[in-house]
PDB file of N, CA and C in Angstrom:
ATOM      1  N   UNK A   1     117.396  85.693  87.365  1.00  0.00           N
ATOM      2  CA  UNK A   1     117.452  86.432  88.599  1.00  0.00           C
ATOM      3  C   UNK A   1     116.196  86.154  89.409  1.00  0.00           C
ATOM      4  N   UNK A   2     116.291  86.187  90.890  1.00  0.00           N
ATOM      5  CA  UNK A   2     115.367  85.874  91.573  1.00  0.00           C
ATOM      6  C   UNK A   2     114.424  87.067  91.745  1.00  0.00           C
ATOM      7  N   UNK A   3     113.088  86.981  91.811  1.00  0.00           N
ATOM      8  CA  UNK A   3     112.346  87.715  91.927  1.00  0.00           C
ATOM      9  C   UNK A   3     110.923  87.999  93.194  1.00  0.00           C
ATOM     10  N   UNK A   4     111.053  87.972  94.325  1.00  0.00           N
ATOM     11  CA  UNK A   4     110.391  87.481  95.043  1.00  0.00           C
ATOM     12  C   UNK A   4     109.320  88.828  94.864  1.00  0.00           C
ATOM     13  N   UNK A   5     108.017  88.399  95.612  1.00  0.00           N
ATOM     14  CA  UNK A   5     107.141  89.366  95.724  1.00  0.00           C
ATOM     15  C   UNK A   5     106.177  89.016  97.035  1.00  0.00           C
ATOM     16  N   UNK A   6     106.373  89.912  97.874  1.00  0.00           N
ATOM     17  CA  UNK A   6     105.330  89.739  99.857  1.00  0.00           C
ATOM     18  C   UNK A   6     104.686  90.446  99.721  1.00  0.00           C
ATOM     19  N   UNK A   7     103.112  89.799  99.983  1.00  0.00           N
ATOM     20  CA  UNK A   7     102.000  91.034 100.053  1.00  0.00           C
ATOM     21  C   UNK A   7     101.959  90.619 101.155  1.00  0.00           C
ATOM     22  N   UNK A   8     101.274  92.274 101.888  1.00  0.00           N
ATOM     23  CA  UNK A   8     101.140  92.039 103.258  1.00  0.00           C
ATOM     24  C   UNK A   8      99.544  92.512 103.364  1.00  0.00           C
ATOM     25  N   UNK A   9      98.986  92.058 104.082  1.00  0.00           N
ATOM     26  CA  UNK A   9      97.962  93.281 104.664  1.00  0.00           C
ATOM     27  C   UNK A   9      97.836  93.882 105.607  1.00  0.00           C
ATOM     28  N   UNK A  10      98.272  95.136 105.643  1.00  0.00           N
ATOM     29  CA  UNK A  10      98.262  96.395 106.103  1.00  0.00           C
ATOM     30  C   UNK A  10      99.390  97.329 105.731  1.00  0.00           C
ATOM     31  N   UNK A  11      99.818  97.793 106.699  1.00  0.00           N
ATOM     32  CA  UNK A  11     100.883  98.577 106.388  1.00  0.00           C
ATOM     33  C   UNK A  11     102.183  97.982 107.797  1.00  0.00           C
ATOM     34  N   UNK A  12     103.095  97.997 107.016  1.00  0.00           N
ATOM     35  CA  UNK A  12     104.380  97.774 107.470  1.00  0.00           C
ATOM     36  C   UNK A  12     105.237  99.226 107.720  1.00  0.00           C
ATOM     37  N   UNK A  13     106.020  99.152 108.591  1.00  0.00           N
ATOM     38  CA  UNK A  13     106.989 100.207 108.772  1.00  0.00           C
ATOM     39  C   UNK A  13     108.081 100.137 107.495  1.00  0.00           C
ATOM     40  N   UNK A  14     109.247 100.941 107.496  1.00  0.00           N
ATOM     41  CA  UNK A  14     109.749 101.294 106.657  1.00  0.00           C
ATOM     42  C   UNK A  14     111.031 100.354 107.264  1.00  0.00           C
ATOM     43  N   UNK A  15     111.331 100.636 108.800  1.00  0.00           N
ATOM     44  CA  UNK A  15     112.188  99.769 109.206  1.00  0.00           C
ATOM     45  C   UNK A  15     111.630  98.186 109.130  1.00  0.00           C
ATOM     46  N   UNK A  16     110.438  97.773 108.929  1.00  0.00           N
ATOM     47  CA  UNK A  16     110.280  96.322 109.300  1.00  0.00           C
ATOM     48  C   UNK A  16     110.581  95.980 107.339  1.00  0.00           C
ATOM     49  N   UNK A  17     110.436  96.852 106.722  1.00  0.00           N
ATOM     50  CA  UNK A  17     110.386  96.571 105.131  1.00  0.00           C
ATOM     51  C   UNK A  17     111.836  96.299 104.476  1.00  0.00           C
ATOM     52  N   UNK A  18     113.031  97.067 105.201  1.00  0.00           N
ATOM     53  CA  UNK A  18     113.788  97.131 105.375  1.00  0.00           C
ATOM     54  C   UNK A  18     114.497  95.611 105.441  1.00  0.00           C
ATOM     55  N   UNK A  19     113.773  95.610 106.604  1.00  0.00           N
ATOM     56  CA  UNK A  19     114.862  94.169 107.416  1.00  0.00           C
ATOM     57  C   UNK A  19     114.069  92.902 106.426  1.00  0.00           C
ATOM     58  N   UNK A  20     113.288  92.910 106.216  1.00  0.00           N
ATOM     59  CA  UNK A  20     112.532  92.265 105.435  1.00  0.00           C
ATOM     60  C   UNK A  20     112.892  91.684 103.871  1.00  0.00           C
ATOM     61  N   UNK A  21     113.240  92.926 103.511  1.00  0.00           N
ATOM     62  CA  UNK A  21     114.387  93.289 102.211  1.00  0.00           C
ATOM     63  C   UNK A  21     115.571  92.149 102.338  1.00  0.00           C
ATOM     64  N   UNK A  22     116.107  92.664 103.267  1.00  0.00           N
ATOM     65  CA  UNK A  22     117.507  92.029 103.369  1.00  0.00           C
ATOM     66  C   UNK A  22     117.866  90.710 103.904  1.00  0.00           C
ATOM     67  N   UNK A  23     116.657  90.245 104.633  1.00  0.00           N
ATOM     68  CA  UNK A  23     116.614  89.388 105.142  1.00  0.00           C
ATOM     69  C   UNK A  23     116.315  88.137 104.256  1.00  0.00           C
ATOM     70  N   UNK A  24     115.387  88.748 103.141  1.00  0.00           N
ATOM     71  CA  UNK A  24     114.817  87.481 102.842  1.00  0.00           C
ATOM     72  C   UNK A  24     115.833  87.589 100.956  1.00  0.00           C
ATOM     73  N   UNK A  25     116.614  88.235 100.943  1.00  0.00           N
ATOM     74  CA  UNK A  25     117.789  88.799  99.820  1.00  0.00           C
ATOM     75  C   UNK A  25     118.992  87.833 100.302  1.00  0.00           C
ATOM     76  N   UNK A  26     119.348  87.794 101.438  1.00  0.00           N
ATOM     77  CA  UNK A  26     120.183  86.934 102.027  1.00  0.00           C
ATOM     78  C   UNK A  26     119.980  85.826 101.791  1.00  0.00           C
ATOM     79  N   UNK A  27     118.757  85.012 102.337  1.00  0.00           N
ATOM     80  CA  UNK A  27     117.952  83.412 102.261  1.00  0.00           C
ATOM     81  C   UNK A  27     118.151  83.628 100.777  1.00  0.00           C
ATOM     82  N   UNK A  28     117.806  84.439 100.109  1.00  0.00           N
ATOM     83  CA  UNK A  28     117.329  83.351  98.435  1.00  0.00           C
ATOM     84  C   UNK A  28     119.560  83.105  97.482  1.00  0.00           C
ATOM     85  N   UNK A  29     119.634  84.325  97.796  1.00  0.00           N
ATOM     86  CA  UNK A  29     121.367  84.080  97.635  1.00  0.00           C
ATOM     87  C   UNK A  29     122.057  82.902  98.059  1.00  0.00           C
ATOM     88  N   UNK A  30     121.808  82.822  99.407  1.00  0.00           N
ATOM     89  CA  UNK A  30     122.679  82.091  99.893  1.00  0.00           C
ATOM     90  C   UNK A  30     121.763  80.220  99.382  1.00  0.00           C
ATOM     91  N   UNK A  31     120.738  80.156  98.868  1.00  0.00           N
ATOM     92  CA  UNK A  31     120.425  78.770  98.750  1.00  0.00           C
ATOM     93  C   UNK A  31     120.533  78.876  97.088  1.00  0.00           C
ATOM     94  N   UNK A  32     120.236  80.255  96.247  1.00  0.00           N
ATOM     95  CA  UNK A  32     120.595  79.806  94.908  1.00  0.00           C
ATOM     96  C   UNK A  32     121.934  80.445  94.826  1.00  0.00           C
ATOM     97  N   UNK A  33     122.687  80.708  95.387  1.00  0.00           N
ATOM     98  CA  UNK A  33     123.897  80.803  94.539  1.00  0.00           C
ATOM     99  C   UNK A  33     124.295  82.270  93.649  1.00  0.00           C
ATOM    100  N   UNK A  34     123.444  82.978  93.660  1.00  0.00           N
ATOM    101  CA  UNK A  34     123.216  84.071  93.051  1.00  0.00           C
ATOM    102  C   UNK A  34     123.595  85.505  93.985  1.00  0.00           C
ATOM    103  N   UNK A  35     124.842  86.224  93.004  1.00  0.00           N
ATOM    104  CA  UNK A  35     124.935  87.651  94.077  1.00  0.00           C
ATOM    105  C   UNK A  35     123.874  88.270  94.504  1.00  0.00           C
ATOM    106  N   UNK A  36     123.717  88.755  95.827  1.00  0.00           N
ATOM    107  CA  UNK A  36     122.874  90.065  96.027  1.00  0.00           C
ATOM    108  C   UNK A  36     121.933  90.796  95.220  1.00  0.00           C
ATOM    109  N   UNK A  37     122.920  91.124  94.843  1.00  0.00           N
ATOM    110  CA  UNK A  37     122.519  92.101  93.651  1.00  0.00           C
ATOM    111  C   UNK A  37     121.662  91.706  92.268  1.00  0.00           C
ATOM    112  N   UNK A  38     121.372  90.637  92.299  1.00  0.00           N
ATOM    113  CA  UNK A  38     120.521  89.881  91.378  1.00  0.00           C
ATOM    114  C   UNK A  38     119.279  89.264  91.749  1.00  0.00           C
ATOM    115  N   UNK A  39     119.006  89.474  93.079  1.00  0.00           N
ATOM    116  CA  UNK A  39     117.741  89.190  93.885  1.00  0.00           C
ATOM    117  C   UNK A  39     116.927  90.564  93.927  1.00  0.00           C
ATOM    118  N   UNK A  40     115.438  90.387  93.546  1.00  0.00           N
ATOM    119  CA  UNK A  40     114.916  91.401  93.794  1.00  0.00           C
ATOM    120  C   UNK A  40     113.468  91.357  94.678  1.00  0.00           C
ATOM    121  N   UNK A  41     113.298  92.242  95.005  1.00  0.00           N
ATOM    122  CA  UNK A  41     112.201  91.668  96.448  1.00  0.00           C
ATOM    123  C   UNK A  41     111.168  93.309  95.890  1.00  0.00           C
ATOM    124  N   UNK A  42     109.994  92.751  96.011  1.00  0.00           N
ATOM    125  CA  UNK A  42     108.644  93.384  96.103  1.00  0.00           C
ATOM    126  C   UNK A  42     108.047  93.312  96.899  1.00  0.00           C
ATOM    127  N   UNK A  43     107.569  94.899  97.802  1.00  0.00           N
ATOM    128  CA  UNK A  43     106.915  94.589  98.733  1.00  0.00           C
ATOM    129  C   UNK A  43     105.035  94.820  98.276  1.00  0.00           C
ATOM    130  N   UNK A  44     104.248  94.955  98.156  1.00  0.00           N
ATOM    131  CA  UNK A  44     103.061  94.848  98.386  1.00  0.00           C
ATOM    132  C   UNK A  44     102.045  95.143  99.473  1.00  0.00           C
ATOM    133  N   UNK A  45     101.941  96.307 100.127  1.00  0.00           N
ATOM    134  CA  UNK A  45     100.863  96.728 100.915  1.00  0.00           C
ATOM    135  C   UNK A  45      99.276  96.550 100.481  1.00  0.00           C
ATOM    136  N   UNK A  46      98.168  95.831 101.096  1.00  0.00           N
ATOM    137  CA  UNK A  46      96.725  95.266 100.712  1.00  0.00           C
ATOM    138  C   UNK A  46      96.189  96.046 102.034  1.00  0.00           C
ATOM    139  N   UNK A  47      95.803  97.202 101.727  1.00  0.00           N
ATOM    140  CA  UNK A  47      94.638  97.591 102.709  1.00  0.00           C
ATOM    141  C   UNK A  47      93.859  96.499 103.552  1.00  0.00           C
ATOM    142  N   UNK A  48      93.607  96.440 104.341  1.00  0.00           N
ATOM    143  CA  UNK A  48      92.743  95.440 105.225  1.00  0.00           C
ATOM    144  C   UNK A  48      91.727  95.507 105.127  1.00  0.00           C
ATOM    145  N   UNK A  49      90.973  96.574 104.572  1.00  0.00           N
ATOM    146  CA  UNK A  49      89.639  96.398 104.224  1.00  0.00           C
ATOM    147  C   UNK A  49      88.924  95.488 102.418  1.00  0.00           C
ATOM    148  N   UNK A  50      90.472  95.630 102.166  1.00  0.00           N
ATOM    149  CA  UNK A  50      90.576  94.811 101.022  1.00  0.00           C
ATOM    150  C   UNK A  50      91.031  93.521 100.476  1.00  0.00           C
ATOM    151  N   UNK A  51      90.873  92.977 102.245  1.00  0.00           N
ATOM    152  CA  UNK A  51      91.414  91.769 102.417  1.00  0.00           C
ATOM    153  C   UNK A  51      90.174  91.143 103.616  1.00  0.00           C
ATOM    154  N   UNK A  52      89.877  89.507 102.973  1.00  0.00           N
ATOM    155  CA  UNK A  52      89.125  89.080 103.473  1.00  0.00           C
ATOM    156  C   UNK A  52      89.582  87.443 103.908  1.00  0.00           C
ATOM    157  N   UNK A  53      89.009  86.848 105.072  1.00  0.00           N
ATOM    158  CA  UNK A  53      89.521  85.349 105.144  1.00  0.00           C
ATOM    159  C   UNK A  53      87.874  84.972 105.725  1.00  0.00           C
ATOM    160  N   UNK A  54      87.702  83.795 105.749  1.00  0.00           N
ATOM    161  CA  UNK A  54      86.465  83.518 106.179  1.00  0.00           C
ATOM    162  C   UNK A  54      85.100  83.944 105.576  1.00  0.00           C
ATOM    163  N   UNK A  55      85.460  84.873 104.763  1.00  0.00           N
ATOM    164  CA  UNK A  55      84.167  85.558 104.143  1.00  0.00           C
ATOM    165  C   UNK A  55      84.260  87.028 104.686  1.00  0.00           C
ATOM    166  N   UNK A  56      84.772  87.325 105.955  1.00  0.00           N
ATOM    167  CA  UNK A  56      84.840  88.795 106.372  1.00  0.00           C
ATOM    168  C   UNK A  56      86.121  89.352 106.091  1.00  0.00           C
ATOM    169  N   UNK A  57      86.189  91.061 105.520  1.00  0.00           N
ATOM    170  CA  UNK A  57      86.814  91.810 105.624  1.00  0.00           C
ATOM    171  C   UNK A  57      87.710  91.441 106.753  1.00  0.00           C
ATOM    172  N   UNK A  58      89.214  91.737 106.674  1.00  0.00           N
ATOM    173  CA  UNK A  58      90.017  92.414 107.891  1.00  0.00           C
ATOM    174  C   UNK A  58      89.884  93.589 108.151  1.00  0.00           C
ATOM    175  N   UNK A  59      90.215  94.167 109.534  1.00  0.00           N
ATOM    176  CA  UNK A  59      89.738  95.283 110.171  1.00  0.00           C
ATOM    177  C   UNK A  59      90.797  95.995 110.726  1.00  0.00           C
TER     178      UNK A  59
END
């Protein structure tokens, strides 16, 4: 079974997590072959202060 996992940093809405869900449940089905229902998606919220690129914190 497929298992995906999106970290994001910050916070996402509930509707963008949503569409997000399903959206990316659709893509992995429809290229492996696998029902719905056997795809599973993790979302991952990373505080921005706990996320850094360049050497600095995001803000």
């Amino acid at each position: 079974m497929p298992i995906l996992t999106l970290e994001n940093a910050g916070k996402l809405t509930k509707e963008q997590k949503d569409q997000l869900i399903e959206e990316m449940t659709d893509i992995v089905a429809k290229l492996t072959g696998k029902p719905k229902n056997y795809v599973y998606v993790m979302i991952k919220e990373i505080d921005r202060e706990n996320f850094g690129i360049g050497g600095k914190a995001l803000k």
